[in-house]
PDB file of N, CA and C in Angstrom:
ATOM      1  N   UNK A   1       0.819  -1.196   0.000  1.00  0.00           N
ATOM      2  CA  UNK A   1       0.000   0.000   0.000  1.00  0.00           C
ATOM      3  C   UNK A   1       0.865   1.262   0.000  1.00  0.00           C
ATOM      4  N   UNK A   2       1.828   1.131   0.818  1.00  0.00           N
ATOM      5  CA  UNK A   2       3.072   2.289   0.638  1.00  0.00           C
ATOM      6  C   UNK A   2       3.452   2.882  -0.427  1.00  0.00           C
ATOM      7  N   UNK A   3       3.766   2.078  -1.373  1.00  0.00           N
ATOM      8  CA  UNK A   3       4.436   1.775  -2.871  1.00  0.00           C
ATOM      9  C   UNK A   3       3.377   2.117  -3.421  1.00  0.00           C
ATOM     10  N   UNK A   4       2.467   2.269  -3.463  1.00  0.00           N
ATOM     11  CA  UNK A   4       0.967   1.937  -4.146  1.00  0.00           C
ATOM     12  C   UNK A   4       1.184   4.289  -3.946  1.00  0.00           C
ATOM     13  N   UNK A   5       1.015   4.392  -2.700  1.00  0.00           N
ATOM     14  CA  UNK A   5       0.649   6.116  -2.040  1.00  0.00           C
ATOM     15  C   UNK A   5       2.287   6.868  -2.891  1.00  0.00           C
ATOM     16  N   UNK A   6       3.454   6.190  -2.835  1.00  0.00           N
ATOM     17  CA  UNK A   6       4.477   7.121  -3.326  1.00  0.00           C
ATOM     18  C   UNK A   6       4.658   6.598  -5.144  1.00  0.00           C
ATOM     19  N   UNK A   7       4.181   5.947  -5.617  1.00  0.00           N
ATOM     20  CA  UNK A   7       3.802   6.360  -6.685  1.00  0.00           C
ATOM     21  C   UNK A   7       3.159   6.883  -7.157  1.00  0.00           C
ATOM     22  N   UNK A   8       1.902   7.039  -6.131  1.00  0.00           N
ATOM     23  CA  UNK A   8       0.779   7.969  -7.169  1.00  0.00           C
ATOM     24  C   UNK A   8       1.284   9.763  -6.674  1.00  0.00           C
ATOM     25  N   UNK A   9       2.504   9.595  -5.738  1.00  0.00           N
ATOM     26  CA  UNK A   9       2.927  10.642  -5.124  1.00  0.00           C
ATOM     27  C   UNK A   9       3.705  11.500  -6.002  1.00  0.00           C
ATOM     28  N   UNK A  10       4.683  10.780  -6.452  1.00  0.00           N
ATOM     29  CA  UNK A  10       5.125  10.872  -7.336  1.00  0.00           C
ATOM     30  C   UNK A  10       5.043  11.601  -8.937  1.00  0.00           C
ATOM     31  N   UNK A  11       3.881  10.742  -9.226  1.00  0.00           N
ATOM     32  CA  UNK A  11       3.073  10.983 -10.211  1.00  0.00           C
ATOM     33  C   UNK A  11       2.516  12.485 -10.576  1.00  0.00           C
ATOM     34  N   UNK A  12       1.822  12.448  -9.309  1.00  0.00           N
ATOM     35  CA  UNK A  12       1.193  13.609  -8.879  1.00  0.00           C
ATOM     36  C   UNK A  12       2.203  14.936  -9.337  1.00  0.00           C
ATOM     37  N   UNK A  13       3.571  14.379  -8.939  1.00  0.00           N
ATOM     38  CA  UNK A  13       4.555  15.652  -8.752  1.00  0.00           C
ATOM     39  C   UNK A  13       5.188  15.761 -10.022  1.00  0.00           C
ATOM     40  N   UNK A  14       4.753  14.848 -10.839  1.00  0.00           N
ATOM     41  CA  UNK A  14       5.450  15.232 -12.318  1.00  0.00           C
ATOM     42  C   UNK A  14       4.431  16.347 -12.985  1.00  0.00           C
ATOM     43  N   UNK A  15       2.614  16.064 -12.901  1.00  0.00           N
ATOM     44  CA  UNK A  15       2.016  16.139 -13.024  1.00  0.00           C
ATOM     45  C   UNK A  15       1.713  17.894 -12.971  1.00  0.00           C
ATOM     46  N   UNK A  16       1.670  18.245 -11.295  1.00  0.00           N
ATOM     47  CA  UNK A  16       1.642  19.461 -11.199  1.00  0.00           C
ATOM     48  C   UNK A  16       2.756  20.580 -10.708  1.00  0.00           C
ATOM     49  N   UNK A  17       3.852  19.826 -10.973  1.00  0.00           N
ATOM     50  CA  UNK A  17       4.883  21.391 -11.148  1.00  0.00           C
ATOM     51  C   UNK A  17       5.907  20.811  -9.921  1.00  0.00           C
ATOM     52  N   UNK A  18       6.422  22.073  -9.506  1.00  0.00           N
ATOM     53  CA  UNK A  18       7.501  22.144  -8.282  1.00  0.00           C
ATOM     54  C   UNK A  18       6.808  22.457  -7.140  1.00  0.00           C
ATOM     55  N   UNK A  19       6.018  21.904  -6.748  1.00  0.00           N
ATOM     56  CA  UNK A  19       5.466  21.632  -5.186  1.00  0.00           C
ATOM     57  C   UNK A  19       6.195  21.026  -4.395  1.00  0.00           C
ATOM     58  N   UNK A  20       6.634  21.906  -3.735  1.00  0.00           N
ATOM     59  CA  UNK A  20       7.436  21.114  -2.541  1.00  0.00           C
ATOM     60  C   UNK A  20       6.521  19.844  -1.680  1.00  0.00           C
ATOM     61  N   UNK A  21       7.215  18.364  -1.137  1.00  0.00           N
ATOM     62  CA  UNK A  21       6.194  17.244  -1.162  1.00  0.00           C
ATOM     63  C   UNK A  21       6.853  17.111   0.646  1.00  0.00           C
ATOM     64  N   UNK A  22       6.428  17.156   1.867  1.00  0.00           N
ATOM     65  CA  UNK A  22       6.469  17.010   3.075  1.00  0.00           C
ATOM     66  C   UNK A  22       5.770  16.267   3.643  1.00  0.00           C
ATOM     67  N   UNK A  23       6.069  15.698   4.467  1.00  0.00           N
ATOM     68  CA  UNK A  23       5.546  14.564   5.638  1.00  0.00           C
ATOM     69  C   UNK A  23       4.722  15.987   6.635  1.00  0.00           C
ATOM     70  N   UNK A  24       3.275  15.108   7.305  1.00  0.00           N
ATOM     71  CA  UNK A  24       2.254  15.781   7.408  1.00  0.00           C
ATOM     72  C   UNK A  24       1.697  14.616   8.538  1.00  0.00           C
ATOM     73  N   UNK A  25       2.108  15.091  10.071  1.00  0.00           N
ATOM     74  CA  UNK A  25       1.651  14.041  10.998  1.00  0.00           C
ATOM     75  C   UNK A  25       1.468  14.820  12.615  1.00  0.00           C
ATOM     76  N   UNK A  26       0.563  14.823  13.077  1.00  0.00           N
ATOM     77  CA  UNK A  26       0.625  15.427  14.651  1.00  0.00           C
ATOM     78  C   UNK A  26       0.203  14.142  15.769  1.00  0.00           C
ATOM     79  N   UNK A  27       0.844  14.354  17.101  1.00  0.00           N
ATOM     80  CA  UNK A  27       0.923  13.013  17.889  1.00  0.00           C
ATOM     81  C   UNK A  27       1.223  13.688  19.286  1.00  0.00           C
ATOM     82  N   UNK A  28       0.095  13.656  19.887  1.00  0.00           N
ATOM     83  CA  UNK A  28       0.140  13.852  21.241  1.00  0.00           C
ATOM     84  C   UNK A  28       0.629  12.350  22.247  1.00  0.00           C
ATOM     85  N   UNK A  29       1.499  12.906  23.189  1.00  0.00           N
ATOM     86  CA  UNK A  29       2.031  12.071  24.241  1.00  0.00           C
ATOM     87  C   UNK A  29       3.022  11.346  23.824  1.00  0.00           C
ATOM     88  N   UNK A  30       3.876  11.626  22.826  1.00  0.00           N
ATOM     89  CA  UNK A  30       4.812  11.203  22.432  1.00  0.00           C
ATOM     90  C   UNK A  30       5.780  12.318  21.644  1.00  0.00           C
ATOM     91  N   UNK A  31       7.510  11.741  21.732  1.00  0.00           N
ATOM     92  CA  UNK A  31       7.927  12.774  20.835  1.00  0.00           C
ATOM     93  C   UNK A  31       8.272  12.467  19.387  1.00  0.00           C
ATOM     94  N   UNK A  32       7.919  11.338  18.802  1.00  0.00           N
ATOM     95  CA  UNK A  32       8.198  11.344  17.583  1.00  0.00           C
ATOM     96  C   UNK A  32       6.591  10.703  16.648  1.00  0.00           C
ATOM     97  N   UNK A  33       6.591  11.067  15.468  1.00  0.00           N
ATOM     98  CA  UNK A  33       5.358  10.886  14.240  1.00  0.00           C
ATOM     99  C   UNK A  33       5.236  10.673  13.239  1.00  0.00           C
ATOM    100  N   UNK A  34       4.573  10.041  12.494  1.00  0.00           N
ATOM    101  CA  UNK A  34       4.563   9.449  11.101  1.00  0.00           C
ATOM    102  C   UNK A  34       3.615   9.855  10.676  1.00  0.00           C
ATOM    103  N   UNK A  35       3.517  10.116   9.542  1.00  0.00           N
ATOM    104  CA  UNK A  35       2.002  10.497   8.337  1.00  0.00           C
ATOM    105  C   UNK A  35       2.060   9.925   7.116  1.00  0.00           C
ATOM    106  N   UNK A  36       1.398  11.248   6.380  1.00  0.00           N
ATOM    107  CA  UNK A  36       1.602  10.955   4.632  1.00  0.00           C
ATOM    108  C   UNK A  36       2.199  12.200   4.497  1.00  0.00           C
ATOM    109  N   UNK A  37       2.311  12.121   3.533  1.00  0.00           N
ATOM    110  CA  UNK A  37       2.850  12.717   2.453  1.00  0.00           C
ATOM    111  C   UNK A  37       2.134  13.424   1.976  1.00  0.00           C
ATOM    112  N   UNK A  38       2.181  15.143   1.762  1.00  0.00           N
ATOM    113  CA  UNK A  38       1.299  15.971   1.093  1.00  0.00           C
ATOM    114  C   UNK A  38       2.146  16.787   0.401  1.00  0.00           C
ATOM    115  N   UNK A  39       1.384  17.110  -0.607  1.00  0.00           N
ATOM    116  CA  UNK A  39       1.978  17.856  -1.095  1.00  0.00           C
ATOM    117  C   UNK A  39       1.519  19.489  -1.061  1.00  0.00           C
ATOM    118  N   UNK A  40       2.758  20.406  -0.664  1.00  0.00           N
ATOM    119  CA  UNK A  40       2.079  21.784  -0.368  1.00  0.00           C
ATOM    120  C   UNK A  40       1.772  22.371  -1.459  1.00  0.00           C
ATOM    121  N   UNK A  41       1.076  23.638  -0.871  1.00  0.00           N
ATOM    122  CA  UNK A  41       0.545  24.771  -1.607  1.00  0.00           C
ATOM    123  C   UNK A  41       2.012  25.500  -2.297  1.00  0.00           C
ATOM    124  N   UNK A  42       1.705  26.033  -3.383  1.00  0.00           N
ATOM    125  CA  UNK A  42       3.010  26.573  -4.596  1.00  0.00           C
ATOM    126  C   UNK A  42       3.754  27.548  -3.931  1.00  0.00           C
ATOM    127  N   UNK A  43       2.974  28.464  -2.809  1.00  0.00           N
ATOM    128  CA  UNK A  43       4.167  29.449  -1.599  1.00  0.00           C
ATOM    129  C   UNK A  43       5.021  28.937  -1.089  1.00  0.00           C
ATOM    130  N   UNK A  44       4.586  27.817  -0.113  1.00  0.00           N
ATOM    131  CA  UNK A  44       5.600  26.860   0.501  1.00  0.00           C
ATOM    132  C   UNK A  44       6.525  26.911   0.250  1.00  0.00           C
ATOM    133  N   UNK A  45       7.930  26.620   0.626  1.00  0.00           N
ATOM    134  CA  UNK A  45       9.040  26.547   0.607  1.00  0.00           C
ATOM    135  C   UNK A  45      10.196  25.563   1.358  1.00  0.00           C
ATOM    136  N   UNK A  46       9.174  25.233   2.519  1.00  0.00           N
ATOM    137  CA  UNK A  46       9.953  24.870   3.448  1.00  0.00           C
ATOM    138  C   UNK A  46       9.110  23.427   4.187  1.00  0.00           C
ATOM    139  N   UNK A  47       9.654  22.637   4.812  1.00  0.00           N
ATOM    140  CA  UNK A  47       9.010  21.345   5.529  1.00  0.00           C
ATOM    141  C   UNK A  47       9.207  21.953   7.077  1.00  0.00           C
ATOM    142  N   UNK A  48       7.993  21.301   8.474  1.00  0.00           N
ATOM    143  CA  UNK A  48       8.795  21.714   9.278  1.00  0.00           C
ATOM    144  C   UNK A  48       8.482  20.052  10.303  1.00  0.00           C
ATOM    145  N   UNK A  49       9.727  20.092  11.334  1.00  0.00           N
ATOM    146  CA  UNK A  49       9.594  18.915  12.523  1.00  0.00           C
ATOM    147  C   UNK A  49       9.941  19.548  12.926  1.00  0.00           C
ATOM    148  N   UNK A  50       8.939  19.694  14.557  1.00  0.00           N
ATOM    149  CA  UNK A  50       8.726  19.684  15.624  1.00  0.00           C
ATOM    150  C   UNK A  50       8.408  19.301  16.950  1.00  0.00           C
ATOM    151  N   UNK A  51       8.615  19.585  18.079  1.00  0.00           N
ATOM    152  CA  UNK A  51       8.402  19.227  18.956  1.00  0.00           C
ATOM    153  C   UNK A  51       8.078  20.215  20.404  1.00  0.00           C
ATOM    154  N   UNK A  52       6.837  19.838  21.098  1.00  0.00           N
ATOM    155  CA  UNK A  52       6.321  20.840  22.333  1.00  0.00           C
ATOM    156  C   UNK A  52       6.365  19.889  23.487  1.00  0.00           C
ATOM    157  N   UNK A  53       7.049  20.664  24.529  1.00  0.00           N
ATOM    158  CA  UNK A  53       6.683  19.995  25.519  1.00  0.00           C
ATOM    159  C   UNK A  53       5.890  20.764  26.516  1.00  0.00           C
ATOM    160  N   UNK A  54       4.807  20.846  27.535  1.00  0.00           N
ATOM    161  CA  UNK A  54       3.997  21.912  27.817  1.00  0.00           C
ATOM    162  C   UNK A  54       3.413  20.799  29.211  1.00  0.00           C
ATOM    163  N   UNK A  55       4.121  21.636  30.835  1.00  0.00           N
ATOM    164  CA  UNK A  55       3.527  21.200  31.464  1.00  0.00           C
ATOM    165  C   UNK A  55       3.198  22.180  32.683  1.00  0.00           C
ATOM    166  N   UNK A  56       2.108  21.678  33.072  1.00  0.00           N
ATOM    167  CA  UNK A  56       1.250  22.130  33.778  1.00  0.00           C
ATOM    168  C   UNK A  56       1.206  21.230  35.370  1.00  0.00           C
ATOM    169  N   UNK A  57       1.780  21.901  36.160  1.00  0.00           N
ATOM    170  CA  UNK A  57       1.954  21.022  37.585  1.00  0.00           C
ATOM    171  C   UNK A  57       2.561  19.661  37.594  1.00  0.00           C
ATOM    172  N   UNK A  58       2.109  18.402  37.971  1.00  0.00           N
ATOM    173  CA  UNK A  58       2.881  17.329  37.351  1.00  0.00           C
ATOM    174  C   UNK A  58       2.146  16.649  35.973  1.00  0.00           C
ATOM    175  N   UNK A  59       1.500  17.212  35.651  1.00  0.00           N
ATOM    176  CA  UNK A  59       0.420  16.857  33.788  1.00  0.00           C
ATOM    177  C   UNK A  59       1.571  17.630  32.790  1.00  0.00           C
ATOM    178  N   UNK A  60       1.724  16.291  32.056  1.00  0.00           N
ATOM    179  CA  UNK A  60       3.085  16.820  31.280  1.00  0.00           C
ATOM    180  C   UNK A  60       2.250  16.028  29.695  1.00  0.00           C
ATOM    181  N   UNK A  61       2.135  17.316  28.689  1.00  0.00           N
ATOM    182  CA  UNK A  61       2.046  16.803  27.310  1.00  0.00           C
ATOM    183  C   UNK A  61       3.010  17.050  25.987  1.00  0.00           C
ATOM    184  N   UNK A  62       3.539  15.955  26.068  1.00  0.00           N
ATOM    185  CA  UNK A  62       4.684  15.837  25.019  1.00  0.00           C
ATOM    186  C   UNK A  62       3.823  16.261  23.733  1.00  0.00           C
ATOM    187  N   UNK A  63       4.304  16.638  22.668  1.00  0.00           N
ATOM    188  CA  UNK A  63       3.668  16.681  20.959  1.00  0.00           C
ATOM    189  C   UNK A  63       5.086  16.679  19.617  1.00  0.00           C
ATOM    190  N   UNK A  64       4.462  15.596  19.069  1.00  0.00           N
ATOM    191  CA  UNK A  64       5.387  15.869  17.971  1.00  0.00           C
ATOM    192  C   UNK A  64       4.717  16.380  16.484  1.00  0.00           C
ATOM    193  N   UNK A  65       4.941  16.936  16.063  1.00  0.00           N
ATOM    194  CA  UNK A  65       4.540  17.441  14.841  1.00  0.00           C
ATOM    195  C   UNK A  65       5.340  17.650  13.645  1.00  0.00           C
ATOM    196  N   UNK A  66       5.216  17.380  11.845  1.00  0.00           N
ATOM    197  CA  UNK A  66       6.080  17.392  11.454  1.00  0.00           C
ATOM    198  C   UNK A  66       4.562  18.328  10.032  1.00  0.00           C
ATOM    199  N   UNK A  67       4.473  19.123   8.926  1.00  0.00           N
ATOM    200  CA  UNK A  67       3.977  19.306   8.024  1.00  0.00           C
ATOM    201  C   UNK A  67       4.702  20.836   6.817  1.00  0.00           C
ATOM    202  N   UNK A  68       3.617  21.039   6.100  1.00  0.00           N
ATOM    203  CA  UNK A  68       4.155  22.140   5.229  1.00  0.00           C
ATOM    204  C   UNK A  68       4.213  23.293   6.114  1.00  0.00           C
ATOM    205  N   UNK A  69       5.367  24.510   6.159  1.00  0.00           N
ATOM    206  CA  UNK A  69       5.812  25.579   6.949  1.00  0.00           C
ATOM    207  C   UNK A  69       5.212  26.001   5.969  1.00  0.00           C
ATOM    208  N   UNK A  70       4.183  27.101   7.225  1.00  0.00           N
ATOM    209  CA  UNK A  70       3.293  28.308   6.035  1.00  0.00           C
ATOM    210  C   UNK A  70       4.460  29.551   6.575  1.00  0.00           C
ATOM    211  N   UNK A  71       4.453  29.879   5.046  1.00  0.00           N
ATOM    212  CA  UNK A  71       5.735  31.117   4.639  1.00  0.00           C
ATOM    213  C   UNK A  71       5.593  31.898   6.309  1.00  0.00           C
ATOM    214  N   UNK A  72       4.626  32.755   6.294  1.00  0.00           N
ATOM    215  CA  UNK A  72       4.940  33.731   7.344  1.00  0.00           C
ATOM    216  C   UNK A  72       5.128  33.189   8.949  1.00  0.00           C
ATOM    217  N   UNK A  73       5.653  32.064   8.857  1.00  0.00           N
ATOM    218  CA  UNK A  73       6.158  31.688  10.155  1.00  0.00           C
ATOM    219  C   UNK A  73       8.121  30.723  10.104  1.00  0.00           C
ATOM    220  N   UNK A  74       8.043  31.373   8.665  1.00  0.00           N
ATOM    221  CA  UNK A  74       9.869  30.993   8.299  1.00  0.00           C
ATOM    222  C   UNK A  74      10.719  31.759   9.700  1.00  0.00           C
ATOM    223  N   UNK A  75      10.323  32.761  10.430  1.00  0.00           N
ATOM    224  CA  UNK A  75      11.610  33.220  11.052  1.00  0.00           C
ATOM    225  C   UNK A  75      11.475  32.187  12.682  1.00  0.00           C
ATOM    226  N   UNK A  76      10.533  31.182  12.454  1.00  0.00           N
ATOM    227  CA  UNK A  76      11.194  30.439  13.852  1.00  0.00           C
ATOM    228  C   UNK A  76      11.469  29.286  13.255  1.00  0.00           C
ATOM    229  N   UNK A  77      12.173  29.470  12.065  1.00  0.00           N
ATOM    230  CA  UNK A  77      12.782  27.626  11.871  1.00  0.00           C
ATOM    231  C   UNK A  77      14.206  27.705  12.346  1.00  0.00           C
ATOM    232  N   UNK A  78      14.676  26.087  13.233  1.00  0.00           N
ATOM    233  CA  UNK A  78      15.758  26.434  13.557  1.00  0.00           C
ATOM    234  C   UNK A  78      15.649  27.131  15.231  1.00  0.00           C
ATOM    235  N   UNK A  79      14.713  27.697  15.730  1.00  0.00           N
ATOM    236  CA  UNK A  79      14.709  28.627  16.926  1.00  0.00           C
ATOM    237  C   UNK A  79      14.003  27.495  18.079  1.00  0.00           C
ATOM    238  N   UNK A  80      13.809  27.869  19.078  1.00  0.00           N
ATOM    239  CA  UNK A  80      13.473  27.330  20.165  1.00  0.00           C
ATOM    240  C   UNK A  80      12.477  28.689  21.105  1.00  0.00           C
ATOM    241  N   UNK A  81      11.607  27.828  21.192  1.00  0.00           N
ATOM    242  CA  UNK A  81      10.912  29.222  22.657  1.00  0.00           C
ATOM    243  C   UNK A  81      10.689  28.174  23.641  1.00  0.00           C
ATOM    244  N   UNK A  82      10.301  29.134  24.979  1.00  0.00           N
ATOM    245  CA  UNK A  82      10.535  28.323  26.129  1.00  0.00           C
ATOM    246  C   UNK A  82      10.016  29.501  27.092  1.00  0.00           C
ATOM    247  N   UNK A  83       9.306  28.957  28.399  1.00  0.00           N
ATOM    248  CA  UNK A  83       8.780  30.031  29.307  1.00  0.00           C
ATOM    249  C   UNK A  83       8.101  29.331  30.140  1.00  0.00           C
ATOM    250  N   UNK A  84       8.954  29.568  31.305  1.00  0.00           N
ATOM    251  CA  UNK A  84       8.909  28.976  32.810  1.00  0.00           C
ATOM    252  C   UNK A  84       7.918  30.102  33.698  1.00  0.00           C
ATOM    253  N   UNK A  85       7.069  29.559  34.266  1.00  0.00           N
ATOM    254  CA  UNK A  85       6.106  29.681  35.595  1.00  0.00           C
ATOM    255  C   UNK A  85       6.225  29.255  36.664  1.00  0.00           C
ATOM    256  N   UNK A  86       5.984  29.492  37.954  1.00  0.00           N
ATOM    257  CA  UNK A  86       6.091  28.694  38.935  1.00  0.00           C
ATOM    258  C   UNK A  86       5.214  27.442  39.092  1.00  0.00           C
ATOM    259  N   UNK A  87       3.824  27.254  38.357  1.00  0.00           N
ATOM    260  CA  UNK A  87       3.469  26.150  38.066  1.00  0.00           C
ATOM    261  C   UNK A  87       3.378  25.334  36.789  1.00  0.00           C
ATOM    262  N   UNK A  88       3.993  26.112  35.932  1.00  0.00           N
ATOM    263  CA  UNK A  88       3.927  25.541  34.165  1.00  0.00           C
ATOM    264  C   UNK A  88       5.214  25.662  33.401  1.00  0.00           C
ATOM    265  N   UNK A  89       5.169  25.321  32.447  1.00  0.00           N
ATOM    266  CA  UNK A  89       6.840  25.814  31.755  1.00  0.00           C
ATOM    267  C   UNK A  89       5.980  25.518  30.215  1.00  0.00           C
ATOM    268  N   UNK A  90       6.767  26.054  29.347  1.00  0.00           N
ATOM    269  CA  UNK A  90       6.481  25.222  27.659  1.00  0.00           C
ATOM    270  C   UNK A  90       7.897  25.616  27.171  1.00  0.00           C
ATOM    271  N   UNK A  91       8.045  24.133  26.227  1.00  0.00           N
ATOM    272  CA  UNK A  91       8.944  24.577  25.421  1.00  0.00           C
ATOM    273  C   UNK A  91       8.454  23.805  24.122  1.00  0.00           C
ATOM    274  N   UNK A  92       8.976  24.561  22.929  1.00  0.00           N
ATOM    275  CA  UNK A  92       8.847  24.391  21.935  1.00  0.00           C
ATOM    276  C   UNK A  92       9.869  24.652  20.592  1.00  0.00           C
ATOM    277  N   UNK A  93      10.515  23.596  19.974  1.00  0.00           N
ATOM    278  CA  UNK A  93      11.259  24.043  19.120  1.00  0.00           C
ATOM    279  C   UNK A  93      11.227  23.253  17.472  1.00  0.00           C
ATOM    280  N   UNK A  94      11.198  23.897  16.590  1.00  0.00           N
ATOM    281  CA  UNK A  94      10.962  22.977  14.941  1.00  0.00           C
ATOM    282  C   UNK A  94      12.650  23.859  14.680  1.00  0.00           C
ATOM    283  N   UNK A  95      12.508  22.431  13.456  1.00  0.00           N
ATOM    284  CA  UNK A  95      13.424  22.676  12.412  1.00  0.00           C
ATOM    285  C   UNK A  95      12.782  22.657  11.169  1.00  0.00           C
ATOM    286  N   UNK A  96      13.133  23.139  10.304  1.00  0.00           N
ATOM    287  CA  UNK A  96      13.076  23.318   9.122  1.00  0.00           C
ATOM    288  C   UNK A  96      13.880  22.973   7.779  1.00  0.00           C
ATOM    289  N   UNK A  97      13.615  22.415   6.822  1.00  0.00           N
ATOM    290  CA  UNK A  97      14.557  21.827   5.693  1.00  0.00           C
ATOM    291  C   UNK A  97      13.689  22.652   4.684  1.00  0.00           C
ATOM    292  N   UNK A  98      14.702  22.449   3.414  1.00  0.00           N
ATOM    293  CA  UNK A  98      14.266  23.156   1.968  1.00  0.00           C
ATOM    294  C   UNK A  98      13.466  22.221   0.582  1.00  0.00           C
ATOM    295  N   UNK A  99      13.408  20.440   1.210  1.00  0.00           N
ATOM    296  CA  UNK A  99      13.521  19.908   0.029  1.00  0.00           C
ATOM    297  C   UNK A  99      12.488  18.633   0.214  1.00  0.00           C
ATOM    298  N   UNK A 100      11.790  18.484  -0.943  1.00  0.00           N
ATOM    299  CA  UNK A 100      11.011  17.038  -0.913  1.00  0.00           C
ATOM    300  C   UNK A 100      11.476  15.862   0.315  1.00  0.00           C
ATOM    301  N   UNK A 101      10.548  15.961   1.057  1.00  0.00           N
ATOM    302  CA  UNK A 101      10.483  14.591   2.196  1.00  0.00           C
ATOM    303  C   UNK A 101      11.293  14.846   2.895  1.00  0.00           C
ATOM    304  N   UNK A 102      12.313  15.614   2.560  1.00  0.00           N
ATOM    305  CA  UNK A 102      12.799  16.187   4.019  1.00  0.00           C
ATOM    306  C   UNK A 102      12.704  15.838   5.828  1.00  0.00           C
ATOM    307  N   UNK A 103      11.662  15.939   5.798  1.00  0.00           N
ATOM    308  CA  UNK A 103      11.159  16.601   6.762  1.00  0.00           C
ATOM    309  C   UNK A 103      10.359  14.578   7.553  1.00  0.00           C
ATOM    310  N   UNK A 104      10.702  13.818   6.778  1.00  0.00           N
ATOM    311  CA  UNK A 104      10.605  12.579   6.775  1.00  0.00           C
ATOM    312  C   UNK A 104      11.378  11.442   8.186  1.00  0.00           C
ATOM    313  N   UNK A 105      11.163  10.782   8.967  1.00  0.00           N
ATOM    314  CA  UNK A 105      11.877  10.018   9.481  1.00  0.00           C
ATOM    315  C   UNK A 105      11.588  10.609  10.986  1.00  0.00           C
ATOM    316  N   UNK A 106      12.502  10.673  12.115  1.00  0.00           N
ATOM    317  CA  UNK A 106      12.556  11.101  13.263  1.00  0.00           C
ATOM    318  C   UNK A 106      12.539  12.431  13.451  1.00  0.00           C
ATOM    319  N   UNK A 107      11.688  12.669  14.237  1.00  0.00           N
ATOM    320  CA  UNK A 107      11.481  14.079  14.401  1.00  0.00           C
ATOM    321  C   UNK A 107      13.231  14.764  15.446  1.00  0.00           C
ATOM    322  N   UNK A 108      13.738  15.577  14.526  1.00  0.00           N
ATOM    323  CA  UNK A 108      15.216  15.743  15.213  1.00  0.00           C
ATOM    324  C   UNK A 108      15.193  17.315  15.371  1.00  0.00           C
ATOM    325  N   UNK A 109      15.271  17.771  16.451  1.00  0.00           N
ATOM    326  CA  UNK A 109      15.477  18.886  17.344  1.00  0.00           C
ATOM    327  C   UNK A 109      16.539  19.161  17.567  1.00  0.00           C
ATOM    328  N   UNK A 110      17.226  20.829  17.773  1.00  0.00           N
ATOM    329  CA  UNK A 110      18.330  20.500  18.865  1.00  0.00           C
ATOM    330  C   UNK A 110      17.983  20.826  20.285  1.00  0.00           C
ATOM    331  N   UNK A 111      19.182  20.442  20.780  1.00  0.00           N
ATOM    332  CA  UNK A 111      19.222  20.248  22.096  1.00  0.00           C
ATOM    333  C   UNK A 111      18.463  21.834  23.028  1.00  0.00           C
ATOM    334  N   UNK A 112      17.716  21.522  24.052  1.00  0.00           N
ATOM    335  CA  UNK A 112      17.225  22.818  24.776  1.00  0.00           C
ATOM    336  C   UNK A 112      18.566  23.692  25.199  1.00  0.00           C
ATOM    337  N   UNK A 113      18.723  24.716  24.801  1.00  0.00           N
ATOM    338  CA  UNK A 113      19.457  25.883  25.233  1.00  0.00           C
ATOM    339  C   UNK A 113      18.863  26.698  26.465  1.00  0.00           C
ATOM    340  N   UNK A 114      19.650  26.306  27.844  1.00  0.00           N
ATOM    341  CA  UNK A 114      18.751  26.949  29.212  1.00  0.00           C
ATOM    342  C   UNK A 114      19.951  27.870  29.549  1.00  0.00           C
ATOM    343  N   UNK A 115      20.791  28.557  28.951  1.00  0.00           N
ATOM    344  CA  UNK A 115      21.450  30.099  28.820  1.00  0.00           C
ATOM    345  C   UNK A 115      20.275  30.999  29.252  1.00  0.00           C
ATOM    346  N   UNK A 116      20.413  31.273  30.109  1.00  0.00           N
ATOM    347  CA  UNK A 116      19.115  32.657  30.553  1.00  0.00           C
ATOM    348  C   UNK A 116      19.682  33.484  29.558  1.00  0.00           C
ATOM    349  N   UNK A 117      18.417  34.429  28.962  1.00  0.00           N
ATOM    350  CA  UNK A 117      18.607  35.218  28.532  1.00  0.00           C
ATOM    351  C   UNK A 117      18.966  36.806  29.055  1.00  0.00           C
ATOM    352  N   UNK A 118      19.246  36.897  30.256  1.00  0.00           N
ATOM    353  CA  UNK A 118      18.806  38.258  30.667  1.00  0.00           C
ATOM    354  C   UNK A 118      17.013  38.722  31.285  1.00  0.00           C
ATOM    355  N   UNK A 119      16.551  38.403  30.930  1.00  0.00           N
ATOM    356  CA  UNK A 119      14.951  39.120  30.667  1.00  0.00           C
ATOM    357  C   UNK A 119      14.304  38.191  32.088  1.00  0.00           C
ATOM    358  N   UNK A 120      13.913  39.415  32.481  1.00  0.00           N
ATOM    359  CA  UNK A 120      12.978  38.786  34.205  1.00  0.00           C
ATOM    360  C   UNK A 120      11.597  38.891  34.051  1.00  0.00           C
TER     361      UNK A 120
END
């Protein structure tokens, strides 16, 4: 059935142009995700994998996410946010690639950067 979805994937992409083609999967309580394969809209540019971690007292929800980066959110690929409470924290960081499927396989992050920034 695999073989069956990336040929007609394929196909598809001879078919209608230079569409960038990205993995497209969201997964709560875990950090890594699998999907299909979509192919984006002709703005697109970019694939993104991600990962949130967001907890709330001891209720902790992991998320992994991987799909097409809509253009006007290109300046957090690559970045990390993060913001501690005395009862919550979140962090959240994607990467971003330039190229068909990319964005395919293990969702890979880098490492949390806990350098305070200055800011109280």
């Amino acid at each position: 059935m695999r073989a069956i979805l990336a040929a007609v994937t394929m196909l598809q992409a001879l078919i209608t142009g230079d569409c960038l083609f990205c993995e497209q999967c969201f997964a709560l309580h875990t950090s890594s995700c699998s999907g299909i394969i979509t192919q984006c809209p002709p703005d697109v540019t970019h694939c993104v994998a991600g990962q949130e971690n967001d907890t709330e007292g001891t209720n902790v929800i992991l998320t992994a996410f991987k799909d097409c980066l809509d253009p006007s959110h290109e300046a957090a690929c690559g970045r990390e946010f993060s913001s501690n409470a005395p009862s919550s924290s979140l962090w959240t960081s994607r990467a971003c690639c330039d190229s068909d499927f990319c964005n395919s396989g293990d969702v890979t992050v880098p490492p949390p950067d806990n350098t305070p920034n200055g800011y109280i």
